[in-house]
C-alpha atoms as a PDB file:
ATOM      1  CA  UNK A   1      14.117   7.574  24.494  1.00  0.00           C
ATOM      2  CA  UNK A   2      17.383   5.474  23.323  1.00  0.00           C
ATOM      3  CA  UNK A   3      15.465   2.126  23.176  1.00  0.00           C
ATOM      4  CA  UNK A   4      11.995   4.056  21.780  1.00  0.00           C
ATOM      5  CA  UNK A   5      14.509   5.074  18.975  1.00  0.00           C
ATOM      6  CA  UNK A   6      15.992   1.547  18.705  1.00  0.00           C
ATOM      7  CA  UNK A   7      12.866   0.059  18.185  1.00  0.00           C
ATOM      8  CA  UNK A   8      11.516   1.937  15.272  1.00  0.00           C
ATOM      9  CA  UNK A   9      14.782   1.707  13.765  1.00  0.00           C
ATOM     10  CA  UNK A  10      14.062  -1.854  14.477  1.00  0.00           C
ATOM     11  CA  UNK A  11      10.703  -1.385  12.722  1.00  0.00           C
ATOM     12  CA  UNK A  12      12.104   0.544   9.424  1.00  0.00           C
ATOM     13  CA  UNK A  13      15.298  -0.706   8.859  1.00  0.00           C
ATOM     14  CA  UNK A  14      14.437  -3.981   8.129  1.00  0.00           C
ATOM     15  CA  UNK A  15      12.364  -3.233   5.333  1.00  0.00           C
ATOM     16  CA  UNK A  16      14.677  -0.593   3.561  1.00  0.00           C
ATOM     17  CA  UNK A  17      17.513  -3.628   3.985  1.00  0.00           C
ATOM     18  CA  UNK A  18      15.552  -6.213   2.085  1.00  0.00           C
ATOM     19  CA  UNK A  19      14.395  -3.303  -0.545  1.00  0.00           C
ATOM     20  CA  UNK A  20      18.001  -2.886  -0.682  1.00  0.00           C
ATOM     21  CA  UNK A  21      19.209  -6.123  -1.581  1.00  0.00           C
ATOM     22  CA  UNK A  22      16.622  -6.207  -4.416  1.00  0.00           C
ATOM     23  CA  UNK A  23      18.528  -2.852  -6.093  1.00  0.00           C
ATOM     24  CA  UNK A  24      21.882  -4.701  -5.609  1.00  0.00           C
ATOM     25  CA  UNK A  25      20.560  -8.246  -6.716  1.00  0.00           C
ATOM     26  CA  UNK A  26      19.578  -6.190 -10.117  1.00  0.00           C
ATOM     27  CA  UNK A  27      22.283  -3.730 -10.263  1.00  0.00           C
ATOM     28  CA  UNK A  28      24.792  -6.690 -10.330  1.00  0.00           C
ATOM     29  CA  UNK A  29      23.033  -9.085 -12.632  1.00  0.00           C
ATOM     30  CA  UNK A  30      21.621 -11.713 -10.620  1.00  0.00           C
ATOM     31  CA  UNK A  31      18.243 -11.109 -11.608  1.00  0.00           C
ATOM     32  CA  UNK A  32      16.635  -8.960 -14.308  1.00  0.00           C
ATOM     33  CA  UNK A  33      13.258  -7.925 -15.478  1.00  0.00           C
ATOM     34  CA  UNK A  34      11.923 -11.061 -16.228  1.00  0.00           C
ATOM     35  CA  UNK A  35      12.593 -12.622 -13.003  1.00  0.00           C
ATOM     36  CA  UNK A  36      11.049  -9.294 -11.138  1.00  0.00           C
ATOM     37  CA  UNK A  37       8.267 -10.007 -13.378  1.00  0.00           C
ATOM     38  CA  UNK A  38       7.607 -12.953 -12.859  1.00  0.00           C
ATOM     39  CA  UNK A  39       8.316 -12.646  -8.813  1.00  0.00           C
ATOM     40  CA  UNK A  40       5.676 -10.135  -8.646  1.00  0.00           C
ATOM     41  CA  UNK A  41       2.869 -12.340  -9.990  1.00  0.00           C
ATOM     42  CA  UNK A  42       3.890 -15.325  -7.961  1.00  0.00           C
ATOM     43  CA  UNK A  43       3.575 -12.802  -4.517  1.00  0.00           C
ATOM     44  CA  UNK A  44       0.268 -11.177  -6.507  1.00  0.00           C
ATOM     45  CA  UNK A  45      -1.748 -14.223  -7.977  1.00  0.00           C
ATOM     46  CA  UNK A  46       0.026 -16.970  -5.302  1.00  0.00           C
ATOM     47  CA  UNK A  47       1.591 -16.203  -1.734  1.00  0.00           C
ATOM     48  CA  UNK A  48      -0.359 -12.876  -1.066  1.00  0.00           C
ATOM     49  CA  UNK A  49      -3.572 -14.921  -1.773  1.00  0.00           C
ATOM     50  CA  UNK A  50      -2.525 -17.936   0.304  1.00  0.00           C
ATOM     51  CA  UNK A  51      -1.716 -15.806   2.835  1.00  0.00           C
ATOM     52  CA  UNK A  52      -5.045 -13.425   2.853  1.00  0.00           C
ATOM     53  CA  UNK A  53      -7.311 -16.325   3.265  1.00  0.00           C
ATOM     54  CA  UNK A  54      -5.173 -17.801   6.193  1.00  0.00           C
ATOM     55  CA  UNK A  55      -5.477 -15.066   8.103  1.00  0.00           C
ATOM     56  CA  UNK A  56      -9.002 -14.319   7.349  1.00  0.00           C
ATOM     57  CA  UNK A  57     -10.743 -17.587   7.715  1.00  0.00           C
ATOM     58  CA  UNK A  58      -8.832 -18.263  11.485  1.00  0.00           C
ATOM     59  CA  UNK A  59     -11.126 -15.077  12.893  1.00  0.00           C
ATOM     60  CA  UNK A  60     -14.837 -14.568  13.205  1.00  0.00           C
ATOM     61  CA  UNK A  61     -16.485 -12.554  10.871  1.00  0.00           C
ATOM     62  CA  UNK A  62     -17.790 -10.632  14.375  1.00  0.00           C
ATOM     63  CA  UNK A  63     -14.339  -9.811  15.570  1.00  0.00           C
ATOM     64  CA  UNK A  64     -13.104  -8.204  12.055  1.00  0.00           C
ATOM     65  CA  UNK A  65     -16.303  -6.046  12.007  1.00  0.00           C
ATOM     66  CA  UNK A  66     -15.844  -2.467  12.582  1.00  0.00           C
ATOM     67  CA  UNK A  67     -18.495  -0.542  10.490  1.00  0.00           C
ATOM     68  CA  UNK A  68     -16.957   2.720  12.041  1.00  0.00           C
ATOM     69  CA  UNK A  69     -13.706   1.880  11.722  1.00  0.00           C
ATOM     70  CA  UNK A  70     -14.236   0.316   8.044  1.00  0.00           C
ATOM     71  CA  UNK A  71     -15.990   3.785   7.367  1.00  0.00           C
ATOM     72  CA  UNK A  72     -13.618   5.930   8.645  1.00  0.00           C
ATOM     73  CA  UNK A  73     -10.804   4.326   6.096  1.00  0.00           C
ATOM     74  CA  UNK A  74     -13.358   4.414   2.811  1.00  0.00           C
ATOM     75  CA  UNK A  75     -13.912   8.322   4.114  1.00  0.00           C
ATOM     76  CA  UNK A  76     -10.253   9.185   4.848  1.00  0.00           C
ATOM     77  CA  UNK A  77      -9.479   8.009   1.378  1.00  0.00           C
ATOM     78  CA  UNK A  78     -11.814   9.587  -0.617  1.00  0.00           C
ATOM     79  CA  UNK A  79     -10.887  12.892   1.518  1.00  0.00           C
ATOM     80  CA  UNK A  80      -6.649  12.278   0.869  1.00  0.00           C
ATOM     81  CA  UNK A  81      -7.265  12.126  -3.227  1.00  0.00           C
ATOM     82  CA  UNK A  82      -9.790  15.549  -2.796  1.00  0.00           C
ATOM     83  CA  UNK A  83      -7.193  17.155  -0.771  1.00  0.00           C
ATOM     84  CA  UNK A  84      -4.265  15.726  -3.261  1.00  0.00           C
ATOM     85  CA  UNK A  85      -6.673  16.570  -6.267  1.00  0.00           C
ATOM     86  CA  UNK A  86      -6.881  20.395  -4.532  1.00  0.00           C
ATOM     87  CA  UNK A  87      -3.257  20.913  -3.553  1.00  0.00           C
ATOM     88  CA  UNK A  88      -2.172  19.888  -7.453  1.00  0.00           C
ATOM     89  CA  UNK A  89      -3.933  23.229  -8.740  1.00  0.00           C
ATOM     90  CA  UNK A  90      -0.727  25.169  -6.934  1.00  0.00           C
ATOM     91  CA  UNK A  91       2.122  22.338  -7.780  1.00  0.00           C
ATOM     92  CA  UNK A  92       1.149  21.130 -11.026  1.00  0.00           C
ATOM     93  CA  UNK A  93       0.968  23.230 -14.299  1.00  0.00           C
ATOM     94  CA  UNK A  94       1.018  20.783 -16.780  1.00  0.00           C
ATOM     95  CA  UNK A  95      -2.719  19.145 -17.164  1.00  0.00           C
ATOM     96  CA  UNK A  96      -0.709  15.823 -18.396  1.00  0.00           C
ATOM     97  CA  UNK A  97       0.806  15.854 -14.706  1.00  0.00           C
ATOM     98  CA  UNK A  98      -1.716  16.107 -12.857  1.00  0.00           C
ATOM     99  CA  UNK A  99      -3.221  12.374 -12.551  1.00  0.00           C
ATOM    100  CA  UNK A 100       0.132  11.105 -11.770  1.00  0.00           C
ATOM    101  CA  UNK A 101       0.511  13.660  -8.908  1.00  0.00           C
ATOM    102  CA  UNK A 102      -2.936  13.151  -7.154  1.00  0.00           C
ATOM    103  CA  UNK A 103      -2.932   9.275  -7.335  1.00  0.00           C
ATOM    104  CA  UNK A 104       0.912   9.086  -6.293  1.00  0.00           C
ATOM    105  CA  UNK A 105       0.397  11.852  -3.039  1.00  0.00           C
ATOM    106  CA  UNK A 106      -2.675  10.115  -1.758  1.00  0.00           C
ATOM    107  CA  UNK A 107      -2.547   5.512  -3.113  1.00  0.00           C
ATOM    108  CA  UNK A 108      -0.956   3.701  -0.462  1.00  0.00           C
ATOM    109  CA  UNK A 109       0.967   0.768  -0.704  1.00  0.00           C
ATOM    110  CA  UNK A 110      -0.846  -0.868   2.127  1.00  0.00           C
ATOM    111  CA  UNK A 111      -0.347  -4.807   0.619  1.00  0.00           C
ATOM    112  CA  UNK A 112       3.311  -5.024   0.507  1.00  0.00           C
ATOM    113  CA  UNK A 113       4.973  -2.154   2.754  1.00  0.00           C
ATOM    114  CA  UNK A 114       2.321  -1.662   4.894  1.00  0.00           C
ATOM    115  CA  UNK A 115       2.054  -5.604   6.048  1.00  0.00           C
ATOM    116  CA  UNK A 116       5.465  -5.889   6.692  1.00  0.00           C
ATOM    117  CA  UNK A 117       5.055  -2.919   8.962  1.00  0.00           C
ATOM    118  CA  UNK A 118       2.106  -4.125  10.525  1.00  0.00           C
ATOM    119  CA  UNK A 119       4.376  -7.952  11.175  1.00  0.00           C
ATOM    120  CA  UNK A 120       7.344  -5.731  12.143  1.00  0.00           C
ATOM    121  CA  UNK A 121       5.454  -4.040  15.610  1.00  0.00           C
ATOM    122  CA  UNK A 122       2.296  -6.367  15.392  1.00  0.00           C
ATOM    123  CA  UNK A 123       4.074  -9.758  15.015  1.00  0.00           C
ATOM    124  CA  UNK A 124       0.819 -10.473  12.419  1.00  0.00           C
ATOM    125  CA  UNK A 125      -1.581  -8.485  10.183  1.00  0.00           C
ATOM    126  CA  UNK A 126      -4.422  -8.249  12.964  1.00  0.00           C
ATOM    127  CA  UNK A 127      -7.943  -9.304  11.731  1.00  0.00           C
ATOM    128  CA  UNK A 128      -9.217  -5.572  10.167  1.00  0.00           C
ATOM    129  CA  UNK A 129      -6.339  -5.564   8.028  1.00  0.00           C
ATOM    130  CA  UNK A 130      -7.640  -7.866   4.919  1.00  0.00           C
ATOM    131  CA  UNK A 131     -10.921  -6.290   5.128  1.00  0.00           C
ATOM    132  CA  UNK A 132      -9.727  -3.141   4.446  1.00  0.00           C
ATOM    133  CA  UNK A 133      -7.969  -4.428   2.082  1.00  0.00           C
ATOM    134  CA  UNK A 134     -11.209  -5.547   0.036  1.00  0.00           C
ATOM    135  CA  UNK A 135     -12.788  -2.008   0.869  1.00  0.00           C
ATOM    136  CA  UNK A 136      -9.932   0.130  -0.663  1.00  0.00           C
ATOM    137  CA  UNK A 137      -7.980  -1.601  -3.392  1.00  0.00           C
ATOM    138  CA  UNK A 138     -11.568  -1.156  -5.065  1.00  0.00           C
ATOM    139  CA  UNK A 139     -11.985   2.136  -4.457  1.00  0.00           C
ATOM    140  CA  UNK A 140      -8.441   2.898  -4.994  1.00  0.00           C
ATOM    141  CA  UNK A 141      -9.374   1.786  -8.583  1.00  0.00           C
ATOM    142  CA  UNK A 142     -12.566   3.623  -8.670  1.00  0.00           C
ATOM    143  CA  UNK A 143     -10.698   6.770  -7.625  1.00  0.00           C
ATOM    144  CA  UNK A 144      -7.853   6.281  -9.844  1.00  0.00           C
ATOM    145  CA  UNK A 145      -9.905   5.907 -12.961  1.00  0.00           C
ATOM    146  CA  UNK A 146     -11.808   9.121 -11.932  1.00  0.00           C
ATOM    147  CA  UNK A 147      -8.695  11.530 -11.634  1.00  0.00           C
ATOM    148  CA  UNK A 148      -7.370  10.414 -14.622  1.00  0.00           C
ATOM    149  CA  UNK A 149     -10.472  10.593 -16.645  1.00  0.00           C
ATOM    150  CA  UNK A 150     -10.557  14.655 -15.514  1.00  0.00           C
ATOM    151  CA  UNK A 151      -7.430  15.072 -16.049  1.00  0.00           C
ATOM    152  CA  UNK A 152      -5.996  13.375 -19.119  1.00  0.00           C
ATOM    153  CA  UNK A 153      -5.344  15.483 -22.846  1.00  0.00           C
ATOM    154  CA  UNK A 154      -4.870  14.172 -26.205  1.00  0.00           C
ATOM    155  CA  UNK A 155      -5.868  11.046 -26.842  1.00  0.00           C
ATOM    156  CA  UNK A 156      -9.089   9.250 -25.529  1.00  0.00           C
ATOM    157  CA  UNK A 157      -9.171   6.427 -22.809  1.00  0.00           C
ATOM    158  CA  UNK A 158     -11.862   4.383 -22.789  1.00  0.00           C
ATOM    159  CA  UNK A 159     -13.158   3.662 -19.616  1.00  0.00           C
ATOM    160  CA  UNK A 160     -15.871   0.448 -19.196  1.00  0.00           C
ATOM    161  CA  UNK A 161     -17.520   0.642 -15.904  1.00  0.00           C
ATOM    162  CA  UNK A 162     -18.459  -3.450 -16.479  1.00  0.00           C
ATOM    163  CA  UNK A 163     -15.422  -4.212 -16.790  1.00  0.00           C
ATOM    164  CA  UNK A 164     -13.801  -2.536 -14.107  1.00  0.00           C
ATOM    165  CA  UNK A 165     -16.300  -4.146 -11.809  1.00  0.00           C
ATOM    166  CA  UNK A 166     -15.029  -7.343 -13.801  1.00  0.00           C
ATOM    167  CA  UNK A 167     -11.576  -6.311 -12.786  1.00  0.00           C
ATOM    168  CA  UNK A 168     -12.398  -5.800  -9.138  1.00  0.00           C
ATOM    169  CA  UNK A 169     -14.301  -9.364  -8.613  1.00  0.00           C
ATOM    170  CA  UNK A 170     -11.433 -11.289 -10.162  1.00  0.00           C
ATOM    171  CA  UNK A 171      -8.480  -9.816  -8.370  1.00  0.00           C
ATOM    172  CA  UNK A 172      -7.371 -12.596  -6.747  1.00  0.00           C
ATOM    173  CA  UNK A 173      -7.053 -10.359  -3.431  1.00  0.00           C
ATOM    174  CA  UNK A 174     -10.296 -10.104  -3.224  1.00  0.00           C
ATOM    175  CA  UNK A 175     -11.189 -13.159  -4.167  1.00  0.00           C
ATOM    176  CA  UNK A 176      -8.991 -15.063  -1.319  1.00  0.00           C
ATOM    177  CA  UNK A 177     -10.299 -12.355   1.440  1.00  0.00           C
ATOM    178  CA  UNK A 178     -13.863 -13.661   0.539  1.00  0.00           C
ATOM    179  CA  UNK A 179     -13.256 -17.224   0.221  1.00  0.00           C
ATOM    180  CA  UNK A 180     -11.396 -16.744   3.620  1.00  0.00           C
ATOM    181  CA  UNK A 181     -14.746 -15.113   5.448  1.00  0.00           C
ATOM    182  CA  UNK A 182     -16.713 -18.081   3.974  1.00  0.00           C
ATOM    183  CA  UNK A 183     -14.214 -20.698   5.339  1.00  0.00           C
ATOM    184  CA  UNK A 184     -14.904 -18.888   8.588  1.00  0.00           C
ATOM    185  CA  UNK A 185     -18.432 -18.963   8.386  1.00  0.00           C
ATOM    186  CA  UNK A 186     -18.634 -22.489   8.004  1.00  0.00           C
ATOM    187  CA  UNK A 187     -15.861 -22.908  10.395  1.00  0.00           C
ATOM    188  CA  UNK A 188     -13.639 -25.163   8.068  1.00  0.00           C
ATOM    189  CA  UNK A 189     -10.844 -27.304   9.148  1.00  0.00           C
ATOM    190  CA  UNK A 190      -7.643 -27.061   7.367  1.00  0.00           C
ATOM    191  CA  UNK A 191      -5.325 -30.443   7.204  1.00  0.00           C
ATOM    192  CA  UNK A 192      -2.744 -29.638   9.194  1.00  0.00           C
ATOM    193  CA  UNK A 193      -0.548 -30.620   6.152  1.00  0.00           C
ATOM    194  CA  UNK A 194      -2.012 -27.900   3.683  1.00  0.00           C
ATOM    195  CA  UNK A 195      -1.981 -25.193   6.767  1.00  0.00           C
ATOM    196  CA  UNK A 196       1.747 -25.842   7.288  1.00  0.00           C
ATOM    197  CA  UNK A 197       2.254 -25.655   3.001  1.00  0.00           C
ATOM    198  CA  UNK A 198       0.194 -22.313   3.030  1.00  0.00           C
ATOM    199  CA  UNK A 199       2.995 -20.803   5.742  1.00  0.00           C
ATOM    200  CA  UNK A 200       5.629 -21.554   3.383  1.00  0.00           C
ATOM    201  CA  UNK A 201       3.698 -18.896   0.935  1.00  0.00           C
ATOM    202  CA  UNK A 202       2.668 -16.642   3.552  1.00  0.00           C
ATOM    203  CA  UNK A 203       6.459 -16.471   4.709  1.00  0.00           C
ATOM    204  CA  UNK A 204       7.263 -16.190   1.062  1.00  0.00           C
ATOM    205  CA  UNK A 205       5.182 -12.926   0.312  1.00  0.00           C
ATOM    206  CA  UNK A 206       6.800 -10.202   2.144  1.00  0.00           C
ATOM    207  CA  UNK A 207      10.396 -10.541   1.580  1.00  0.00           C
ATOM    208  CA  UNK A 208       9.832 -11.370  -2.304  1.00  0.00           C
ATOM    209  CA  UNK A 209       7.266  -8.133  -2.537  1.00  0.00           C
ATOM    210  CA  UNK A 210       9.961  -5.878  -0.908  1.00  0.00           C
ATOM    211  CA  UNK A 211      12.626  -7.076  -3.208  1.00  0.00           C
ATOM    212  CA  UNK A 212      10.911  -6.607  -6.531  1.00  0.00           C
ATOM    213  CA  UNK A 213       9.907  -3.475  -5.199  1.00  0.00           C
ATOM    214  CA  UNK A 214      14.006  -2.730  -4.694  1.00  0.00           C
ATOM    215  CA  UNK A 215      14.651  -4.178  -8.081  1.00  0.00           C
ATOM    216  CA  UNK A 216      12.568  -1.662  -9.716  1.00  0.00           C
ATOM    217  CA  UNK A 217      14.681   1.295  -8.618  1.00  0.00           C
ATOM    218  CA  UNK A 218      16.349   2.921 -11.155  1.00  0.00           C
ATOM    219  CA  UNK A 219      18.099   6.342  -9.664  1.00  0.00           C
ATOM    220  CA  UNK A 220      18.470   7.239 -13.240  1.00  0.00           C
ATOM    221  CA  UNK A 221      15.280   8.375 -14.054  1.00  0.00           C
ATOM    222  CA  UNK A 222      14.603  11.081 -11.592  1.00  0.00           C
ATOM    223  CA  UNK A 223      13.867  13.828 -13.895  1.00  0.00           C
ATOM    224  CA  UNK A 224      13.346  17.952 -13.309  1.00  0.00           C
ATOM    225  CA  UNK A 225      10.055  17.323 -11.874  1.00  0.00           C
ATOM    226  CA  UNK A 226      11.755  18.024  -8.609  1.00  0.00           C
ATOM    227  CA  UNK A 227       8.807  19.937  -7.075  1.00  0.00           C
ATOM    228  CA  UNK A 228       5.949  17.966  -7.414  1.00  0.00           C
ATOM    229  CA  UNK A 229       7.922  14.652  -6.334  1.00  0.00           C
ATOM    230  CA  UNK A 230       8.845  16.412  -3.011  1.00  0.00           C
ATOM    231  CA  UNK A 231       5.678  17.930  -2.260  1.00  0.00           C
ATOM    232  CA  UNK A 232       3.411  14.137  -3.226  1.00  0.00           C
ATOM    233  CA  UNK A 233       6.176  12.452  -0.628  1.00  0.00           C
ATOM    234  CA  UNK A 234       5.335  14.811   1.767  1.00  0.00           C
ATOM    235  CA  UNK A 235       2.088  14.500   1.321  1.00  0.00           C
ATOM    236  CA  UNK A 236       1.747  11.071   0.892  1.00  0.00           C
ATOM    237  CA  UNK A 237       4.381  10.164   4.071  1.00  0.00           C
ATOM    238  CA  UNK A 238       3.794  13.444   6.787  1.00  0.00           C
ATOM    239  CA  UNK A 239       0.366  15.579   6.192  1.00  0.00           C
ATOM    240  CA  UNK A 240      -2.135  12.775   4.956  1.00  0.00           C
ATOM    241  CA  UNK A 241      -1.014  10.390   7.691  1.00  0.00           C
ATOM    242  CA  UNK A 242      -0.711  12.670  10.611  1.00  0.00           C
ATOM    243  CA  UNK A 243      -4.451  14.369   9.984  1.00  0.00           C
ATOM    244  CA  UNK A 244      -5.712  10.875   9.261  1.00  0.00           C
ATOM    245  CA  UNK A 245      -4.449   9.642  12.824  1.00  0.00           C
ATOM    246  CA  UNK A 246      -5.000  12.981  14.695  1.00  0.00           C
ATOM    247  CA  UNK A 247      -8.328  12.355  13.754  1.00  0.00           C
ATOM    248  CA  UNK A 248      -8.602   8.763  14.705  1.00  0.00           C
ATOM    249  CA  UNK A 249      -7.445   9.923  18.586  1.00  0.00           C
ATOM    250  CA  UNK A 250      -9.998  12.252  18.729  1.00  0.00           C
ATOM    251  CA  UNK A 251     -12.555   9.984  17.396  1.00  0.00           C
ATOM    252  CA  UNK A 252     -11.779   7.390  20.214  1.00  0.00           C
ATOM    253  CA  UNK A 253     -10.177   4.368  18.388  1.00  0.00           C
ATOM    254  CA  UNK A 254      -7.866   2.520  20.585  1.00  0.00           C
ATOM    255  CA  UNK A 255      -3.976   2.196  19.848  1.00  0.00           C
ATOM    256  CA  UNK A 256      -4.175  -0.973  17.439  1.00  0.00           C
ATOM    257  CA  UNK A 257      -6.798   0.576  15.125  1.00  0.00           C
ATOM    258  CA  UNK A 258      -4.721   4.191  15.569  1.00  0.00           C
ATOM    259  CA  UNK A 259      -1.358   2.545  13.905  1.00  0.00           C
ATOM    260  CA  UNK A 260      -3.424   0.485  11.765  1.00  0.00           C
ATOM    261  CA  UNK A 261      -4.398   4.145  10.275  1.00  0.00           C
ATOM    262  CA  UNK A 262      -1.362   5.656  10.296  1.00  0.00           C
ATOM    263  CA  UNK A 263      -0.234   2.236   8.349  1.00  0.00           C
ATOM    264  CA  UNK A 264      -3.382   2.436   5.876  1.00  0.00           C
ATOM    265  CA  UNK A 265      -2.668   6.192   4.970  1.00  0.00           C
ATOM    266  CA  UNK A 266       1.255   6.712   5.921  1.00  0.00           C
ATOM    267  CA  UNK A 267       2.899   3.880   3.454  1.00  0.00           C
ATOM    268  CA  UNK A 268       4.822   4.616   0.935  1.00  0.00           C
ATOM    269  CA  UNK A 269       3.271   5.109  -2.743  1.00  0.00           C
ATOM    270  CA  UNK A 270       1.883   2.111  -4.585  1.00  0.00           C
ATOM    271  CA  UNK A 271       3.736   0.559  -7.497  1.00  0.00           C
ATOM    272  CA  UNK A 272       0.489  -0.399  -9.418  1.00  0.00           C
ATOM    273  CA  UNK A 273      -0.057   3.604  -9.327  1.00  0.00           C
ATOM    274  CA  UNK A 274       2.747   3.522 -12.177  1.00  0.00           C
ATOM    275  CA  UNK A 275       1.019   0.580 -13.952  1.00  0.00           C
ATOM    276  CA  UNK A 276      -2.259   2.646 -13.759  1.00  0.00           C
ATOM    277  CA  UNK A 277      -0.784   5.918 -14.909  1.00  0.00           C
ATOM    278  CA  UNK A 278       0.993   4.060 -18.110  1.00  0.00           C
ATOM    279  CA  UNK A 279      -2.857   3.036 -19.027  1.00  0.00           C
ATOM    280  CA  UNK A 280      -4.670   6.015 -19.014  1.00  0.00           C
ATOM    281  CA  UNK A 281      -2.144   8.293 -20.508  1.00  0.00           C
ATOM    282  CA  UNK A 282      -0.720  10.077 -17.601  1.00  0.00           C
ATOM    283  CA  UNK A 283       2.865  11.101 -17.023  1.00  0.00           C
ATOM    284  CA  UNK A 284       4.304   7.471 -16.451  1.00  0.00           C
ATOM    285  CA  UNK A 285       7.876   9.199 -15.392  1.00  0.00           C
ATOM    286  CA  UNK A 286       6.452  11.190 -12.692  1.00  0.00           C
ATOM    287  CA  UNK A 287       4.192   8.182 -11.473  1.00  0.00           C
ATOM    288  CA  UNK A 288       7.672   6.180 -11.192  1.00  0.00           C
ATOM    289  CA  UNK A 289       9.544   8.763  -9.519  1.00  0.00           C
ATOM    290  CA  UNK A 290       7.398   9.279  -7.162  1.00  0.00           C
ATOM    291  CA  UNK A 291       6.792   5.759  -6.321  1.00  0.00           C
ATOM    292  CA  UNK A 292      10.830   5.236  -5.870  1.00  0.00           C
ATOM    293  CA  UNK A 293      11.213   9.020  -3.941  1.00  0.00           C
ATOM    294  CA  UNK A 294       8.137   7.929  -1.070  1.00  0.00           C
ATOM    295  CA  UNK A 295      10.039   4.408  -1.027  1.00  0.00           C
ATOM    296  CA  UNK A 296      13.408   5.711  -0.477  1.00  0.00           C
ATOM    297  CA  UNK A 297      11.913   8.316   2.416  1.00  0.00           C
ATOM    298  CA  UNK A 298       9.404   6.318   4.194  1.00  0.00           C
ATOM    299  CA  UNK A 299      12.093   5.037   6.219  1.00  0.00           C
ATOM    300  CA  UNK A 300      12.382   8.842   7.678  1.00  0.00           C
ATOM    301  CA  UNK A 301       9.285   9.485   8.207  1.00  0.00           C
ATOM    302  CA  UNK A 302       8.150   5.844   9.178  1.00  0.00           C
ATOM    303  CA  UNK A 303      11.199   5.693  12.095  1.00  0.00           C
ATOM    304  CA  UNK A 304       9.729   9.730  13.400  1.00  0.00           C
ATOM    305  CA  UNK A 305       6.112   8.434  12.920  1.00  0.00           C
ATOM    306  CA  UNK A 306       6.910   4.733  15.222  1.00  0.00           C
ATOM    307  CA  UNK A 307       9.129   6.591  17.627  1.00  0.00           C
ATOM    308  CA  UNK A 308       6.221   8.867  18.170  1.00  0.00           C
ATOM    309  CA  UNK A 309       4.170   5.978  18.827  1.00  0.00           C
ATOM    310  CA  UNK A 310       5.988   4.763  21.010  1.00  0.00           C
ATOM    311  CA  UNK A 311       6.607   7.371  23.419  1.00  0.00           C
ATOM    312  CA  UNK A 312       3.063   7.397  23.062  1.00  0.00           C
ATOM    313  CA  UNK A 313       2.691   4.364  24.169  1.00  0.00           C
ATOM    314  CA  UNK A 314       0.130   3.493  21.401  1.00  0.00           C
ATOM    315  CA  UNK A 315       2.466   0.344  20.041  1.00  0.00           C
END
């Protein structure tokens, strides 16, 4: 039990550390906005990309294949925002609210957290990993678009289907997860020169991502909204994970694919959910607060979650 506990201490700790380090590094001056700025394109438009299509293109495109599995994940996401979108009749009574609640309880941040939790008891990403990736960022979008469309007041958003679409086939994620399954297909040899230049971004990606995510605390800014913060981090960290992966045991999957839900649906809230919120009018403080509160207590409920895995004996 001592050393299950030790090891998803092992698991969390690490992260929260480096998240850590980014508050402090800001706190004290020795970065500021521009340089979290500009760090979070470099890991968005650079090492994330680099390191997406060098995982991708070193499997076969029949060995990341999973139609059920892919299925399951574009179902169990559509099914976490109706279930958010449901629960926020009883938690929310301001319409303005309401977006910011749904898309904060149910949008993972699967890229940054959720890697470095898959490299923490993994040792790498695993080959399903970037194709779910270009499944639900996507239909995060869709989705996001959606509940703030039904729920916004006041002034009107424009929302252009084309160039959403636009959005989706430029984002550079997608764009390296695609060029990856091509360089697979044709089975293309990388210089051993460029592969060994591409590690340097791949190592570059997480720890960078975790501490702009740390810089952007700001303790500050936790308003009244006390409620619905509490009950979207419990939602987004204990009931949406734990149905998602009780159902994934019953359904058969075997113990990689199993964490690889809880991972997908169990990660902290994503930062971009903020970003998103800002754009079509929502409540922009309750987006942040929420993405800082599921931060802070993913380390709780990710250490219970791994330790339970463990004993398991599914990781």
């Amino acid at each position: 039990m001592i050393y299950n506990l030790i090891f998803s201490l092992d698991v969390a700790l690490p992260i929260f550390l480096v998240m850590s380090i980014g508050y402090l590094l800001k706190k004290n001056g020795v970065i500021n906005d521009n340089f979290i700025m500009v760090a979070n394109k470099m890991v968005f438009y650079v090492a994330l990309p680099i390191k997406l299509f060098n995982d991708v293109r070193q499997v076969t495109i029949k060995e990341a294949l999973d139609i059920q599995f892919f299925s399951f994940a574009i179902l169990g996401t559509i099914f976490s925002a109706i279930l958010c979108w449901a629960i926020s009749y009883g938690v929310i009574k301001e319409k303005s609210q309401r977006g910011s609640f749904i898309q904060g309880a149910f949008r993972g941040n699967f890229l940054y957290i959720g890697f470095s939790v898959l490299e923490n008891v993994m040792g790498s990403i695993g080959i399903k990993a970037p194709m779910v990736v270009a499944l639900i960022i996507p239909l995060y979008n869709i989705l996001g678009v959606m509940i703030f469309s039904f729920n916004r007041i006041g002034k009107e958003v424009k929302t252009n289907v084309g160039d959403t679409i636009l959005k989706i086939v430029k984002n550079p994620l997608i764009i390296a997860i695609f060029s990856g399954i091509l360089a697979s297909a044709i089975n293309l040899k990388v210089p051993i020169f460029v592969s060994r230049s591409m590690k340097y971004f791949q190592d570059l990606a997480t720890p960078l991502a975790l501490i702009t995510i740390g810089a952007t605390f700001d303790f500050e800014k936790i308003t009244d909204s006390i409620k619905p913060i509490i009950v979207a981090s419990v939602l987004k960290l204990g009931l949406i994970p734990l149905i998602a992966v009780v159902t994934a045991l019953f359904m058969g999957f075997n113990n990689n694919d199993i964490f690889l839900v809880y991972v997908l649906f169990g990660v902290p809230t994503a930062t971009v959910s903020f970003t998103m919120a800002a754009a079509m009018n929502g409540d922009k403080g309750l987006a942040s607060n929420i993405v800082m509160v599921t931060t802070l207590l993913s380390v709780v409920f990710m250490t219970i979650f791994i330790l339970a895995f463990k004993t398991m004996e599914i990781i």
